[in-house]
N, C-alpha and C. Protein backbone atom coordinates (compact mmCIF):
# COMPACT_ATOMS: atom_id res chain seq x y z
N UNK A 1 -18.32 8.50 -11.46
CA UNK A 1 -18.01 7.62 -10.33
C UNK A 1 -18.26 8.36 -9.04
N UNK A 2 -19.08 7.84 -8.37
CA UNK A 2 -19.62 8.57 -7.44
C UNK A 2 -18.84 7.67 -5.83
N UNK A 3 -18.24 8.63 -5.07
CA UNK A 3 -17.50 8.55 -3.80
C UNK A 3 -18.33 7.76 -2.76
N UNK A 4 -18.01 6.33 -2.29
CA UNK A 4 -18.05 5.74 -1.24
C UNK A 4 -18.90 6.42 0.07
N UNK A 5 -20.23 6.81 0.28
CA UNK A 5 -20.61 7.58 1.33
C UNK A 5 -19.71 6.81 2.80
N UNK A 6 -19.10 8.32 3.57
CA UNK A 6 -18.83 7.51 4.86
C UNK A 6 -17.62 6.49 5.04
N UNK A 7 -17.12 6.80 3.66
CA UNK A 7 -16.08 5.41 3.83
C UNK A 7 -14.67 6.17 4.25
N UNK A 8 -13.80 5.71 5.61
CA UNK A 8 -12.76 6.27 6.04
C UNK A 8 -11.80 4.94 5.75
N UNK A 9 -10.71 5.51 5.29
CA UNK A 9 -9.16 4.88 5.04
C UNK A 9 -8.12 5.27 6.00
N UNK A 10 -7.47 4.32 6.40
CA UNK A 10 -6.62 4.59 7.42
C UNK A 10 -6.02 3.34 7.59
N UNK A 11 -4.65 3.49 7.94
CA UNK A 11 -3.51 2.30 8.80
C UNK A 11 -4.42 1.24 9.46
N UNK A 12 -4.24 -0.08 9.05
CA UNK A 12 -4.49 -1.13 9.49
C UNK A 12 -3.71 -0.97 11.09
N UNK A 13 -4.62 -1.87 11.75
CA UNK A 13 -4.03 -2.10 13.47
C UNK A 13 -4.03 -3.50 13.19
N UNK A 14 -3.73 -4.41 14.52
CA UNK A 14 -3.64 -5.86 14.57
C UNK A 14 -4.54 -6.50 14.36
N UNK A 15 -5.86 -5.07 15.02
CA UNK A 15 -7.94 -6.00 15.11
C UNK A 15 -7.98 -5.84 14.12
N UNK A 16 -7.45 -5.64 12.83
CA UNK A 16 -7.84 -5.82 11.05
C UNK A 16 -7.64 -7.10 10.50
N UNK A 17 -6.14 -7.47 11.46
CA UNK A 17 -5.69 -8.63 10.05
C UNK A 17 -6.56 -9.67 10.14
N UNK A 18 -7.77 -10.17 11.06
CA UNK A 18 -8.55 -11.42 10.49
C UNK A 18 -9.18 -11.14 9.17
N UNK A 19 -9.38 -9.89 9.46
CA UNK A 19 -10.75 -9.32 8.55
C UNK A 19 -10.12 -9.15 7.11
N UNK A 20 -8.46 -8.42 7.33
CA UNK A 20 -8.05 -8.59 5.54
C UNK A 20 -7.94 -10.10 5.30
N UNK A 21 -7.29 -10.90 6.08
CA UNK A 21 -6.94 -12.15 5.86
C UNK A 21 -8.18 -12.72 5.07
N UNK A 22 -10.07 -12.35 5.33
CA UNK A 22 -11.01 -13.03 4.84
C UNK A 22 -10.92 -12.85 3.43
N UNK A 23 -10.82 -11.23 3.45
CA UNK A 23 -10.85 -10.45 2.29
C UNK A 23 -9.64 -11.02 1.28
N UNK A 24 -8.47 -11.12 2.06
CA UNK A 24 -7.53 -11.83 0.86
C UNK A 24 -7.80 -12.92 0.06
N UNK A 25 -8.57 -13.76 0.64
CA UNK A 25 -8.95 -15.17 0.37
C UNK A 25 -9.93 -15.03 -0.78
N UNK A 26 -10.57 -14.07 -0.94
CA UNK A 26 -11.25 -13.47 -1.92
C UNK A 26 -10.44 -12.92 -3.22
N UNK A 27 -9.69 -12.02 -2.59
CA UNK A 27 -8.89 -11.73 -3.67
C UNK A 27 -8.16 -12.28 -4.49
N UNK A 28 -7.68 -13.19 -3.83
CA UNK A 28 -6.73 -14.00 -4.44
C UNK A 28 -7.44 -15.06 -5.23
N UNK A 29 -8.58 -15.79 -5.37
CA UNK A 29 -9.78 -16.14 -6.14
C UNK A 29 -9.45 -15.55 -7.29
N UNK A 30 -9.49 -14.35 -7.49
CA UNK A 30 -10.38 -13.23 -8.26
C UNK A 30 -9.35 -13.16 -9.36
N UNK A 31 -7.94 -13.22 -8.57
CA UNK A 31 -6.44 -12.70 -9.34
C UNK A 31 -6.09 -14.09 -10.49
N UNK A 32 -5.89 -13.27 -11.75
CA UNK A 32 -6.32 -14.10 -12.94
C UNK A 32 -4.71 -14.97 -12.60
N UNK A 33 -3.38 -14.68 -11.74
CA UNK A 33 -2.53 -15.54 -12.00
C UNK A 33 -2.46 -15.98 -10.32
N UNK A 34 -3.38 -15.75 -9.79
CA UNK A 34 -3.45 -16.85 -8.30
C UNK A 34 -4.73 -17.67 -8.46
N UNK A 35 -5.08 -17.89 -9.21
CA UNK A 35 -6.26 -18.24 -9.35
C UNK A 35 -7.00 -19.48 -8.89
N UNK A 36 -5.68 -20.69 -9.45
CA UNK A 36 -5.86 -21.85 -8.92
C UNK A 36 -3.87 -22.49 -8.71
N UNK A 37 -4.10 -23.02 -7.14
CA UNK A 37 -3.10 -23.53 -6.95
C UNK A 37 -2.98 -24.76 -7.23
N UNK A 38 -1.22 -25.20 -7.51
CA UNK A 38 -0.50 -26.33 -7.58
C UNK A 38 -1.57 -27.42 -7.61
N UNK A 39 -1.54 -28.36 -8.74
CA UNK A 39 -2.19 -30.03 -8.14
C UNK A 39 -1.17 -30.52 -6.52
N UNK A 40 -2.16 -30.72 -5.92
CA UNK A 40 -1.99 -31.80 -4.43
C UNK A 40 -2.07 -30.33 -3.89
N UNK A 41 -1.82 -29.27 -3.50
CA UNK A 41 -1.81 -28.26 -2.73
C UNK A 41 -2.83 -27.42 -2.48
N UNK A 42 -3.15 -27.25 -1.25
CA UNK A 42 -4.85 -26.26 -0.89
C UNK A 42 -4.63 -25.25 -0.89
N UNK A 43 -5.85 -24.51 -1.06
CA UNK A 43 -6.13 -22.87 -0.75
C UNK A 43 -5.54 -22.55 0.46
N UNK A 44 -4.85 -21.76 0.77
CA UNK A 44 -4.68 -21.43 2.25
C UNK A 44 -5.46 -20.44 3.02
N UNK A 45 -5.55 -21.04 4.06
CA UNK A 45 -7.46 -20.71 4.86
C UNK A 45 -7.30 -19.62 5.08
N UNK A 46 -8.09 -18.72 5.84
CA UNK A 46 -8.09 -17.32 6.36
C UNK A 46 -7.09 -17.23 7.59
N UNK A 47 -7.00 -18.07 8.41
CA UNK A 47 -6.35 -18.24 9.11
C UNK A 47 -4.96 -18.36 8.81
N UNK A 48 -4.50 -19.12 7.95
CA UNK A 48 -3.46 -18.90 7.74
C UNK A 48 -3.05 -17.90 6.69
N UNK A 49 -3.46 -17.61 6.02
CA UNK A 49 -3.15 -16.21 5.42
C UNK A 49 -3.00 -15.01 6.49
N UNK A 50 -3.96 -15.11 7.87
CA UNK A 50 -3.92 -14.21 8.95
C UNK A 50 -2.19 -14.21 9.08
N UNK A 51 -1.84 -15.53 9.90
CA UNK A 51 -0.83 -15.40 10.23
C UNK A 51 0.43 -15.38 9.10
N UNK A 52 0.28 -15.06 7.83
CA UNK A 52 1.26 -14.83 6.67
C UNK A 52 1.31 -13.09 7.00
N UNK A 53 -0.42 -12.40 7.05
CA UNK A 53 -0.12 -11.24 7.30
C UNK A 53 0.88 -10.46 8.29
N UNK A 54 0.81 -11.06 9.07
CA UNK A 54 1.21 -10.87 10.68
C UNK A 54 3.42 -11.07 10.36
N UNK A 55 3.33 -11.85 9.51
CA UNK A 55 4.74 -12.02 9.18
C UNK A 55 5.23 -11.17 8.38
N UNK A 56 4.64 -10.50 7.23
CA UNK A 56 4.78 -9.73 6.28
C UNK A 56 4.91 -8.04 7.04
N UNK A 57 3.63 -7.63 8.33
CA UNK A 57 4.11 -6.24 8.64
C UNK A 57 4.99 -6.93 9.52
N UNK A 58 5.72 -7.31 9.76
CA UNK A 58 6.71 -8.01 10.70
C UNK A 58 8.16 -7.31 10.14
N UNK A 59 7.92 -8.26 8.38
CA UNK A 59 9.38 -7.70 7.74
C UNK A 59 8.87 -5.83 7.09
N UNK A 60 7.91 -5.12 7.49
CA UNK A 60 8.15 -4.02 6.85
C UNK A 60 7.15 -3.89 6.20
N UNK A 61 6.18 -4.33 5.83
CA UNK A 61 5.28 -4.75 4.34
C UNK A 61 4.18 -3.58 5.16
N UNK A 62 3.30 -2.62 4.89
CA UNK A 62 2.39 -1.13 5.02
C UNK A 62 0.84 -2.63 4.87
N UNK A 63 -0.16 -1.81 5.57
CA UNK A 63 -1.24 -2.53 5.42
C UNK A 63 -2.30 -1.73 5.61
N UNK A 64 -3.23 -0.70 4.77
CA UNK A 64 -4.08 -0.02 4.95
C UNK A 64 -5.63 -0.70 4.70
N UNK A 65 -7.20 -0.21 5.44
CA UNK A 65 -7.92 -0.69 5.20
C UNK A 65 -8.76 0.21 5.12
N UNK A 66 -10.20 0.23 4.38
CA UNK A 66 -11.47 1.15 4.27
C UNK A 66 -12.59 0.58 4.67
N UNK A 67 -12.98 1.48 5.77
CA UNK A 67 -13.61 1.09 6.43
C UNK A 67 -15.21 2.18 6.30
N UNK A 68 -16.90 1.46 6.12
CA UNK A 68 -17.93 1.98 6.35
C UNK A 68 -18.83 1.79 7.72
N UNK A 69 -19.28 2.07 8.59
CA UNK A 69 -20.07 1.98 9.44
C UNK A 69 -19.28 0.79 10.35
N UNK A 70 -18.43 1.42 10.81
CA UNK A 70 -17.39 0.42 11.80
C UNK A 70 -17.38 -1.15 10.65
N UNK A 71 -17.21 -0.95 9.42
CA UNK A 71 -17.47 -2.45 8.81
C UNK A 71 -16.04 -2.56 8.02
N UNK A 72 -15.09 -3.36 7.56
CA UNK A 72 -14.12 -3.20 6.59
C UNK A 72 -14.61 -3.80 5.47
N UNK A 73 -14.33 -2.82 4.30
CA UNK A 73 -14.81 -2.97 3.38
C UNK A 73 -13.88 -2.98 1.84
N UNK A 74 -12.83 -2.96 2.50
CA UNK A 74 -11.82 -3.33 1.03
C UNK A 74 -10.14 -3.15 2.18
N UNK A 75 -9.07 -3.29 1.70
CA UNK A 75 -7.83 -3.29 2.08
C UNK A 75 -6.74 -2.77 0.84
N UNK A 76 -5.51 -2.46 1.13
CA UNK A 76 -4.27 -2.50 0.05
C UNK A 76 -3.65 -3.06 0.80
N UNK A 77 -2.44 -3.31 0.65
CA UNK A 77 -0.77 -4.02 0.93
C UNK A 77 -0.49 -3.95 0.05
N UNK A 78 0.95 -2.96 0.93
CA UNK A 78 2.14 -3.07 -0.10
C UNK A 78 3.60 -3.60 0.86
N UNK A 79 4.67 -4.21 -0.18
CA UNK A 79 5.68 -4.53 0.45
C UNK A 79 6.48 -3.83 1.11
N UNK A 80 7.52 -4.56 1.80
CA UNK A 80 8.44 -3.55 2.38
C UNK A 80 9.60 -3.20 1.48
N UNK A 81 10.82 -2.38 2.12
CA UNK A 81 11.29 -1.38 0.98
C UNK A 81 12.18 -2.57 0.02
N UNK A 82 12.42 -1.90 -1.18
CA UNK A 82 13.31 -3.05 -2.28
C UNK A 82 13.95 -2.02 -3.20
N UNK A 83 15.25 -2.74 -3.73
CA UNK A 83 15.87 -1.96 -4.48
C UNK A 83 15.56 -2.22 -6.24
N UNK A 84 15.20 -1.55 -6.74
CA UNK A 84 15.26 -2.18 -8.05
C UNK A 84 14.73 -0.68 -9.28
N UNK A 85 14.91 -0.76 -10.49
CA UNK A 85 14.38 0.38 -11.33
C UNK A 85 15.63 1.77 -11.03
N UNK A 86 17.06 1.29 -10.24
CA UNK A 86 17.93 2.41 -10.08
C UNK A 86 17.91 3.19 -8.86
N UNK A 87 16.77 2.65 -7.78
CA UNK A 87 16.78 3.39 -6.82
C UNK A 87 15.62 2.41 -6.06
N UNK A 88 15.02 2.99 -4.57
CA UNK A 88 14.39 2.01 -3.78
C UNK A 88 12.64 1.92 -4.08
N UNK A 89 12.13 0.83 -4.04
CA UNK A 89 10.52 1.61 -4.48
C UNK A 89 10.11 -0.10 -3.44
N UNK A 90 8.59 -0.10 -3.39
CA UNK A 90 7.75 -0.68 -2.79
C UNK A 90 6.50 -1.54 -3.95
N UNK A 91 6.60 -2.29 -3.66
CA UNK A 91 5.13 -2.52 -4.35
C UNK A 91 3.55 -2.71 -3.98
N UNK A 92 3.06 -2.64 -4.64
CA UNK A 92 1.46 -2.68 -4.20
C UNK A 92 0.70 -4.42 -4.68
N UNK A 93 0.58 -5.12 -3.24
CA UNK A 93 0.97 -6.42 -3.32
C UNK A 93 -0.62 -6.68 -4.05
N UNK A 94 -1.86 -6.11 -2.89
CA UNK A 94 -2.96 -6.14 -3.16
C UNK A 94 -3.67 -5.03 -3.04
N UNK A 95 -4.73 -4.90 -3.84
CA UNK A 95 -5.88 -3.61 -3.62
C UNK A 95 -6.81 -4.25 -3.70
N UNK A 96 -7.56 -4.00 -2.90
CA UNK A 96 -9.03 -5.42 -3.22
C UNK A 96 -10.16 -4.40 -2.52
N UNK A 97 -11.71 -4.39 -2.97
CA UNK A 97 -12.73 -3.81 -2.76
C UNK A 97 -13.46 -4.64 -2.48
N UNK A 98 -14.45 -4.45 -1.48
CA UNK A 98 -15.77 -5.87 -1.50
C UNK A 98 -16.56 -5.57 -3.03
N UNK A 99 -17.20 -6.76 -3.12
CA UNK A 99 -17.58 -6.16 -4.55
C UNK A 99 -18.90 -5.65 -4.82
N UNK A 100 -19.75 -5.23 -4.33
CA UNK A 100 -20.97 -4.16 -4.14
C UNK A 100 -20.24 -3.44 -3.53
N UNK A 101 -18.94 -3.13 -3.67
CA UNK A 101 -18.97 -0.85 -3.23
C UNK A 101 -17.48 -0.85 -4.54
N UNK A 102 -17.60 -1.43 -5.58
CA UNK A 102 -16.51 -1.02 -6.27
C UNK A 102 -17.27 0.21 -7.58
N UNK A 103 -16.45 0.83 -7.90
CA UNK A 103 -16.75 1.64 -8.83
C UNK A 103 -17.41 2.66 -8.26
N UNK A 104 -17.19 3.30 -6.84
CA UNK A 104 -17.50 4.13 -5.92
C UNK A 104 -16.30 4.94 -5.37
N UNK A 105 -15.22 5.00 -6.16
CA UNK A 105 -14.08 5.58 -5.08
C UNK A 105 -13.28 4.99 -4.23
N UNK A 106 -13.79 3.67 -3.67
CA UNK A 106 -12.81 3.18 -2.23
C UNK A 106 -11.34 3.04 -2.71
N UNK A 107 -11.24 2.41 -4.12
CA UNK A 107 -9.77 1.47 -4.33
C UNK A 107 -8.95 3.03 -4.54
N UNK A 108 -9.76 4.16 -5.47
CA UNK A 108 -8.93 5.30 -5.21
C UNK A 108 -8.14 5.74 -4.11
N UNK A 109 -9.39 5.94 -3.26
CA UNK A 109 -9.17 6.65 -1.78
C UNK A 109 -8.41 5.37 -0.81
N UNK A 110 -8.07 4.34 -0.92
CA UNK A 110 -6.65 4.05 -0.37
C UNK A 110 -5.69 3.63 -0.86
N UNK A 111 -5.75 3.88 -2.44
CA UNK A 111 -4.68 4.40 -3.19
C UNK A 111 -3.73 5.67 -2.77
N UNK A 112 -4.56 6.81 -2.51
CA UNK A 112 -4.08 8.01 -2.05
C UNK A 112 -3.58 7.86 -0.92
N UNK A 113 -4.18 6.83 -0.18
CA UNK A 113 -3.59 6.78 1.31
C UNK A 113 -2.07 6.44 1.36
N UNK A 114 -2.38 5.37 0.42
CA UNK A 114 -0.71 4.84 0.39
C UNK A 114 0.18 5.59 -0.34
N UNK A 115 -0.12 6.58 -1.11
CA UNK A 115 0.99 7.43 -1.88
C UNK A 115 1.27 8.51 -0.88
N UNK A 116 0.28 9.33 -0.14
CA UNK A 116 0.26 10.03 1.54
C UNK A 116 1.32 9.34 2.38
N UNK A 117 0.97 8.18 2.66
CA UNK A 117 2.08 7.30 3.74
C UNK A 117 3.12 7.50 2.77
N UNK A 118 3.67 6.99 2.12
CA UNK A 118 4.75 6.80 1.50
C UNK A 118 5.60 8.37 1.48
N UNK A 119 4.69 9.14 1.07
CA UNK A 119 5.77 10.98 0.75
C UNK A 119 6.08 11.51 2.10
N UNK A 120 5.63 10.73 3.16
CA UNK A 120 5.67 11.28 4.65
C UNK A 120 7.17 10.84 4.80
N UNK A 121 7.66 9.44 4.19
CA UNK A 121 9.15 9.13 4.41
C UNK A 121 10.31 10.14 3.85
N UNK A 122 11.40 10.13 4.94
CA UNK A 122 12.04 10.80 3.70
C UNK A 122 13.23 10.19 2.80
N UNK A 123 13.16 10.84 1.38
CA UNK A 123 13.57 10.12 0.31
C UNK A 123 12.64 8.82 -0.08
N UNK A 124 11.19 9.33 -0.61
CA UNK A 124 9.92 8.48 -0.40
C UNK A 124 10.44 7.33 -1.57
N UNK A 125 10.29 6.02 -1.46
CA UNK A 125 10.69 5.72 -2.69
C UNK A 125 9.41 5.44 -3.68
N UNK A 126 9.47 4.92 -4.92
CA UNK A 126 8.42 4.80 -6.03
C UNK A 126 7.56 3.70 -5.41
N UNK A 127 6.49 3.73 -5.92
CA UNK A 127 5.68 2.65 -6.00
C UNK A 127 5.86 2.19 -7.29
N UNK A 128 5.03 0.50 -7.06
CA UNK A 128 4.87 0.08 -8.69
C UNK A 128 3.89 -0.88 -7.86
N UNK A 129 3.07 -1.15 -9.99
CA UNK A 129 2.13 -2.26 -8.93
C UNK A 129 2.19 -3.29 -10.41
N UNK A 130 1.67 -4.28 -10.53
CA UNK A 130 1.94 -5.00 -11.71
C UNK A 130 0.35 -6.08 -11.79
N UNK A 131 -0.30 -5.60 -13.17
CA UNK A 131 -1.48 -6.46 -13.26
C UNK A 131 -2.01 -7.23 -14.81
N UNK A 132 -2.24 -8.25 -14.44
CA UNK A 132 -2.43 -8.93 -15.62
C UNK A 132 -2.88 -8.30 -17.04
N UNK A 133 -2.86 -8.39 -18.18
CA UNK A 133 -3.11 -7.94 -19.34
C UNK A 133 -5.15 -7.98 -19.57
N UNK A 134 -5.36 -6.94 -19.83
CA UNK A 134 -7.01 -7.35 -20.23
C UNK A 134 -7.90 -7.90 -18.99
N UNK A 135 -7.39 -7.28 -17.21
CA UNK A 135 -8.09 -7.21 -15.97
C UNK A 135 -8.28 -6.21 -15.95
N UNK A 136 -9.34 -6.33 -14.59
CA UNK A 136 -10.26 -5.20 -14.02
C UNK A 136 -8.99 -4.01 -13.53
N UNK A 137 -7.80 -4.64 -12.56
CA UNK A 137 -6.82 -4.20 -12.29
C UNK A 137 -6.47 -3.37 -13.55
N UNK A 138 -5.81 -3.53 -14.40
CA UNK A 138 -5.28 -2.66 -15.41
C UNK A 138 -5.97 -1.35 -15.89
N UNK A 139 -7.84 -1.44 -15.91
CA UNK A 139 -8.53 -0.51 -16.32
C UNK A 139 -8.53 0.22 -14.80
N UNK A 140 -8.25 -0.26 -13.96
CA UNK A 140 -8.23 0.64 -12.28
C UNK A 140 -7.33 1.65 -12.51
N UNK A 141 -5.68 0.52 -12.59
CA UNK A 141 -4.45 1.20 -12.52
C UNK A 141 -4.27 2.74 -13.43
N UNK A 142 -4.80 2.35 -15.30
CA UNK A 142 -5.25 3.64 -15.66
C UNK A 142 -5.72 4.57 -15.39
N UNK A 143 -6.80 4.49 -14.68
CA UNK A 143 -7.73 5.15 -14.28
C UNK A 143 -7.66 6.08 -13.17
N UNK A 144 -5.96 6.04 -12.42
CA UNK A 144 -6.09 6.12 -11.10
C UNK A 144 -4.32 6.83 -11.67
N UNK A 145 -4.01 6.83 -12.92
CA UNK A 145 -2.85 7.55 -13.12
C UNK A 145 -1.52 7.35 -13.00
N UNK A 146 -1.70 5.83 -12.82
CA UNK A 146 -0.80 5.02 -12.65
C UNK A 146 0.16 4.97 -14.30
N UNK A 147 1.37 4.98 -14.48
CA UNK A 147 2.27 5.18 -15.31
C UNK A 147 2.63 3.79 -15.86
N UNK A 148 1.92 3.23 -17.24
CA UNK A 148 2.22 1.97 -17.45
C UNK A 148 3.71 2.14 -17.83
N UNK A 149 4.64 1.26 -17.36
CA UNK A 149 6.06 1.60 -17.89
C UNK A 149 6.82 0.11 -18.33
N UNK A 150 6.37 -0.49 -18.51
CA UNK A 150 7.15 -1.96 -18.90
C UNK A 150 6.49 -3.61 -19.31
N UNK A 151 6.32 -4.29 -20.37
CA UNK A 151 5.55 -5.37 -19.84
C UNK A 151 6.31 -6.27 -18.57
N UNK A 152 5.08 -7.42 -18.11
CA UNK A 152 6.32 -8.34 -17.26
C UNK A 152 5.54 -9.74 -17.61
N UNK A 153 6.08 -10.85 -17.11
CA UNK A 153 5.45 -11.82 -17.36
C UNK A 153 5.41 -12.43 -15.74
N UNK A 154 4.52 -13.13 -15.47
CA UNK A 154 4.66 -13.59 -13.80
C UNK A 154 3.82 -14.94 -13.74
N UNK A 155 4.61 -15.99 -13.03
CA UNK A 155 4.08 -17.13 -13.13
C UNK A 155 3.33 -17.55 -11.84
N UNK A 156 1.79 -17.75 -11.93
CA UNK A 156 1.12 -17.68 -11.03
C UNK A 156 0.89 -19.25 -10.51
N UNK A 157 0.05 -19.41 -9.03
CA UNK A 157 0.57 -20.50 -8.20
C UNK A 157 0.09 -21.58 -9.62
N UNK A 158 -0.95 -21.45 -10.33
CA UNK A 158 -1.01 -22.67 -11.25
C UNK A 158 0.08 -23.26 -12.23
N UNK A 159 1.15 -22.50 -11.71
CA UNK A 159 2.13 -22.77 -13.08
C UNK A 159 2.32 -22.20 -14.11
N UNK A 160 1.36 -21.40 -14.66
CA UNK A 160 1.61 -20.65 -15.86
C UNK A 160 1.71 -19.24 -15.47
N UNK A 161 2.50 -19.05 -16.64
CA UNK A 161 2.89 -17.60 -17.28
C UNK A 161 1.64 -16.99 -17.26
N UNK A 162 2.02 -15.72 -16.71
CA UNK A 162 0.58 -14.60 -17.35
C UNK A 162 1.53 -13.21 -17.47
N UNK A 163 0.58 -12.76 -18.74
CA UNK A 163 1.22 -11.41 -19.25
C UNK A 163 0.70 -10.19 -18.39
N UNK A 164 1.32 -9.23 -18.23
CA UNK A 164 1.01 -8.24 -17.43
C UNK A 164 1.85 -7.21 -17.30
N UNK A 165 1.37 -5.91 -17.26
CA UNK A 165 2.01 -4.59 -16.87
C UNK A 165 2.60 -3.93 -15.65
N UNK A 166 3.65 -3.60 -16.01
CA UNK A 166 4.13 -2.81 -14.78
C UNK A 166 3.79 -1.66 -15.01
N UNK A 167 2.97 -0.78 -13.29
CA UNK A 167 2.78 0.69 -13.31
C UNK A 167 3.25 1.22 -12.32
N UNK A 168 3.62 2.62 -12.37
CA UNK A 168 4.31 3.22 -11.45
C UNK A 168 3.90 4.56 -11.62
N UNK A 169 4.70 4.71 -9.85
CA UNK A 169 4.28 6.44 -9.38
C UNK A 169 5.87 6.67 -9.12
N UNK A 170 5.98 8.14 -9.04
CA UNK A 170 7.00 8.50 -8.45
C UNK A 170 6.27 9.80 -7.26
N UNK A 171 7.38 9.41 -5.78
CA UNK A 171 6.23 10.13 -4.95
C UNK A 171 7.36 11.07 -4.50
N UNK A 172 7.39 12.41 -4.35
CA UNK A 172 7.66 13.35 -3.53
C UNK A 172 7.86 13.54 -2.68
N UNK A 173 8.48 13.77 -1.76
CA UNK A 173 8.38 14.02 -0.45
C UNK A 173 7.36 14.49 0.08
N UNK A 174 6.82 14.98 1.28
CA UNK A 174 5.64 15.63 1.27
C UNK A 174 6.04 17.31 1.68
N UNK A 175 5.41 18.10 1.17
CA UNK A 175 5.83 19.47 1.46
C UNK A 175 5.67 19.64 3.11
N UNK A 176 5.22 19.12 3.87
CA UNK A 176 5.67 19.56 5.62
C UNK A 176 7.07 18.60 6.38
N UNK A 177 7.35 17.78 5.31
CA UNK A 177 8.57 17.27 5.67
C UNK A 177 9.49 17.70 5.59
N UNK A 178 9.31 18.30 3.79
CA UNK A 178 10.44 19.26 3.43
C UNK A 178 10.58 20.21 3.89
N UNK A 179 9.51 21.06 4.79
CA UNK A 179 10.10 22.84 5.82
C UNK A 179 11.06 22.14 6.94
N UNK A 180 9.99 21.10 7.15
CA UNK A 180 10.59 20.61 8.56
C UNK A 180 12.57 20.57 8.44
N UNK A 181 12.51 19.74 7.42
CA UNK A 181 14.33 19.35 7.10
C UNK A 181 15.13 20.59 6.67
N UNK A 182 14.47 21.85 6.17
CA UNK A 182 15.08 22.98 5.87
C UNK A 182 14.89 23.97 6.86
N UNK A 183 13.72 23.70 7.98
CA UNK A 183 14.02 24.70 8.86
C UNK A 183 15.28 24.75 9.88
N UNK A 184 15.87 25.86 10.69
CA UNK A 184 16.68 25.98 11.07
C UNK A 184 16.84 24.93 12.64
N UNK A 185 17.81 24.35 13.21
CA UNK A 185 17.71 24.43 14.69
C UNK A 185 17.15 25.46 15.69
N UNK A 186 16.25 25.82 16.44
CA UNK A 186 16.22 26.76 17.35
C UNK A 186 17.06 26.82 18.11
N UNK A 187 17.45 27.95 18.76
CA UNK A 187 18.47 28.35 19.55
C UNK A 187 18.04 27.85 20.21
N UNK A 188 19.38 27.87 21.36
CA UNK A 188 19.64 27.42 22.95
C UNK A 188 19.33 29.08 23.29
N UNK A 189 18.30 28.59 24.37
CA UNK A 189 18.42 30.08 25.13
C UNK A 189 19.10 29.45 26.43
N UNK A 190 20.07 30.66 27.04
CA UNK A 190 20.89 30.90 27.98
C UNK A 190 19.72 31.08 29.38
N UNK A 191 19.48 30.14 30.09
CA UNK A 191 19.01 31.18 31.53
C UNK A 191 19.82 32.11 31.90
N UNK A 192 19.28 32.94 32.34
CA UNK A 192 19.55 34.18 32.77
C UNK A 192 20.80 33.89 34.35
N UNK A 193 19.84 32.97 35.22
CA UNK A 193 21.39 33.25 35.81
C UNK A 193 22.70 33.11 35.29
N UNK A 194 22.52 31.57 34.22
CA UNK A 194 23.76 31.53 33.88
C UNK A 194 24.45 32.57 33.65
N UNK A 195 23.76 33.70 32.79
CA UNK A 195 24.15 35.06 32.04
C UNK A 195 24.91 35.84 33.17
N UNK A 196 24.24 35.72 34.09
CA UNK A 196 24.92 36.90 35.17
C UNK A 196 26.18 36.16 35.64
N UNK A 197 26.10 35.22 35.88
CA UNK A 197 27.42 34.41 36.12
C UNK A 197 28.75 34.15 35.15
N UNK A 198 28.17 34.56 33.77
CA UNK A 198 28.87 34.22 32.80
C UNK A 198 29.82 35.92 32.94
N UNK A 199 28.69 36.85 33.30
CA UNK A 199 29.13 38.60 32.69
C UNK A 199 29.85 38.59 33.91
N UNK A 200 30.70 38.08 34.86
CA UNK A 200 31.44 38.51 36.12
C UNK A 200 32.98 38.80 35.55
């Protein structure tokens, strides 16, 4: 698997969310339990998925994108923080690649991004991400070292049940957080006049 030439990952800004919003609309196509919504109910446009995004980093929810030649070319989202598994973790809502640059590295490399963001917190909590049984997702999630740890079942907008795995990381703190929290306070230095005023 040969690495994405040129492709940089980094924190979504506000000038992204049209562009994931297109990209979601795609993804969510693709996702074997969003696949097709409710009878009487539409796809929801780019536009409004824009402004779903816009609500989601609102409550907390991380939004990274990969970007080639000033172009975006895939996204993740993950939620904001939640308690569950005995302690706090996040999930990984979407990972989506355009699809002429997959199997190049990108979905890795902002995979890493988001396990990076995440160990920067402190007391980082787990990730988990959860993908249908016998998807592209599942042979990713392997592939990328993800810890299958549970089945789940999840009922997608069509109504039905779909089978699927839960995977998880557990993330570390990051080692410059941890000097930081164990290094000492620096002293107060005394000015000197004070000093002479103090020695009377």
């Amino acid at each position: 698997m040969a690495l994405a030439p040129f492709c940089e990952v980094r924190r979504a800004t506000l000038a992204d969310v049209a562009a994931v919003a297109r990209f979601t609309v795609l993804a969510d196509r693709e996702s074997p339990h969003d696949s097709a919504p409710p009878s009487g109910r539409e796809e929801l446009s780019a536009p409004e998925l824009a402004l779903r995004l816009l609500d989601d980093l609102d409550d907390g929810h991380g939004l990274y994108v990969a970007e080639r030649e000033a172009r975006i070319i895939g996204f993740a989202q993950v939620t904001g923080l939640m308690v569950g598994d005995g302690g706090h973790l996040v999930e990984l809502r979407r990972l989506y690649v355009t699809l002429q640059l997959r199997r190049q590295g990108v979905g890795r490399q902002l995979l890493s991004l988001v396990l990076r963001d995440l160990a920067q917190r402190p007391n980082p909590p787990a990730l988990r991400a959860w993908a249908a049984t016998g998807s592209t997702a599942v042979r990713f999630l392997d592939a990328v070292d993800g810890t299958a740890m549970r089945q789940r079942w999840k009922v997608g907008q069509s109504g039905l049940a779909v089978r699927g795995m839960v995977y998880g990381w557990t993330i570390r703190e990051a080692p410059a957080r941890q000097a930081a929290a164990l290094r000492p306070p620096a002293r107060r230095q005394v000015p000197a006049t004070r000093g002479r005023v103090l020695a009377k």
